[in-house]
Protein backbone atom coordinates (compact mmCIF):
# COMPACT_ATOMS: atom_id res chain seq x y z
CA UNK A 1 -128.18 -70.30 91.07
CA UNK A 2 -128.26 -74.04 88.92
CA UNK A 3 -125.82 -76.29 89.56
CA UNK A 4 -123.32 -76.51 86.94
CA UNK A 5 -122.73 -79.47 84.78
CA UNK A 6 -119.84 -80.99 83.88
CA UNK A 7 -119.82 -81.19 79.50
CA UNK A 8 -120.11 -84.70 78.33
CA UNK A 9 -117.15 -86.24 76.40
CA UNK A 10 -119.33 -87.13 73.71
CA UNK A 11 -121.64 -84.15 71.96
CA UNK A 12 -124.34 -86.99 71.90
CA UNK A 13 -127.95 -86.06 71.35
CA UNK A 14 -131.24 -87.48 72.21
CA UNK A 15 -132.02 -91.53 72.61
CA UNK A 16 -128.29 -92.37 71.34
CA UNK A 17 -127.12 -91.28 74.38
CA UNK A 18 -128.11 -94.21 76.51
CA UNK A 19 -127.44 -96.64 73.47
CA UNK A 20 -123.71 -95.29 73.40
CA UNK A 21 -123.74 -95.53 77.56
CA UNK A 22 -124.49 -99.24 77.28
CA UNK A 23 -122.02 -99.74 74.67
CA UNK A 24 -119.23 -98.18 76.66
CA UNK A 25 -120.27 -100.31 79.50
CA UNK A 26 -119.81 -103.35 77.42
CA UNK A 27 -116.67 -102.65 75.40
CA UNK A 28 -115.26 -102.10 79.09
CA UNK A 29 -116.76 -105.33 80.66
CA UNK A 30 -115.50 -107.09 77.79
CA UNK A 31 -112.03 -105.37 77.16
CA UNK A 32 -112.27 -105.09 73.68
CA UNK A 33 -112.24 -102.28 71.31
CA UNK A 34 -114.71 -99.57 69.95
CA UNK A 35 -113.65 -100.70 66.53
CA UNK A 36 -114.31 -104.29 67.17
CA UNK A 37 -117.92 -103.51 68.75
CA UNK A 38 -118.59 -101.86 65.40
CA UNK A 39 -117.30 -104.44 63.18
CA UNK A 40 -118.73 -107.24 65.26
CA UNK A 41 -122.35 -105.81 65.31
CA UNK A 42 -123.18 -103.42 63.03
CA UNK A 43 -120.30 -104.45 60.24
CA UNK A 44 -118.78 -100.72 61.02
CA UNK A 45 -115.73 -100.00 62.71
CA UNK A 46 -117.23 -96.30 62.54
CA UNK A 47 -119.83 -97.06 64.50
CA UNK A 48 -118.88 -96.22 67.43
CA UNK A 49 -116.83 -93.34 66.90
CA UNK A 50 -119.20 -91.85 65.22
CA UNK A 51 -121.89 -92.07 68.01
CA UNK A 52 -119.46 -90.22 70.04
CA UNK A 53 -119.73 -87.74 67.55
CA UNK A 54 -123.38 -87.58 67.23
CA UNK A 55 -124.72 -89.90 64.87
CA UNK A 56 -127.98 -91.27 65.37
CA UNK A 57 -128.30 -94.49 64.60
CA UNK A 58 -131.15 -95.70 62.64
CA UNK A 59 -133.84 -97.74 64.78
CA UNK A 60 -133.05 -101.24 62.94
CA UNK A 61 -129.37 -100.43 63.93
CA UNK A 62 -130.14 -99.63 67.46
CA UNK A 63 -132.29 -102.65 67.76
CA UNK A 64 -129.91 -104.56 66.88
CA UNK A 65 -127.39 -103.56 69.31
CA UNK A 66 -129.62 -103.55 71.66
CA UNK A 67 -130.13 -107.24 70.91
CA UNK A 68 -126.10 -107.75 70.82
CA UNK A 69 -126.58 -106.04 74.32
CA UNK A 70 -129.08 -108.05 75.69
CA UNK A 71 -127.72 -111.33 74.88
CA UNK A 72 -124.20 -110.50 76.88
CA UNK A 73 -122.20 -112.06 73.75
């Protein structure tokens, strides 16, 4: 017998997963909104919801927010 995992709120697939785990971190640290996040960075107030709902972002997009990231603004 496996051990059973709990499903993840998000039906996130493949790299994004991490990218939208390091978001989440941030929009908590910083006690602001997914919609602001989007908006802020990536000029998408989507953005965010939509990784939660699978989207993968393109690599310039995720590079970016990685650099967002990175930088602690």
């Amino acid at each position: 017998m496996g051990i059973l995992q709990e499903p993840s709120r998000y039906p996130v697939k493949g790299l994004a997963v991490h990218l939208l785990r390091d978001i989440e971190r941030y929009i908590r640290n910083k006690d602001t909104t997914a919609a602001r996040f989007g908006r802020d960075v990536v000029r998408d107030p989507r953005f965010v919801f939509d990784l939660r709902n699978g989207r993968e972002p393109r690599p310039s997009t995720e590079a970016r927010v990685r650099q967002f990231l990175e930088l602690g603004r």
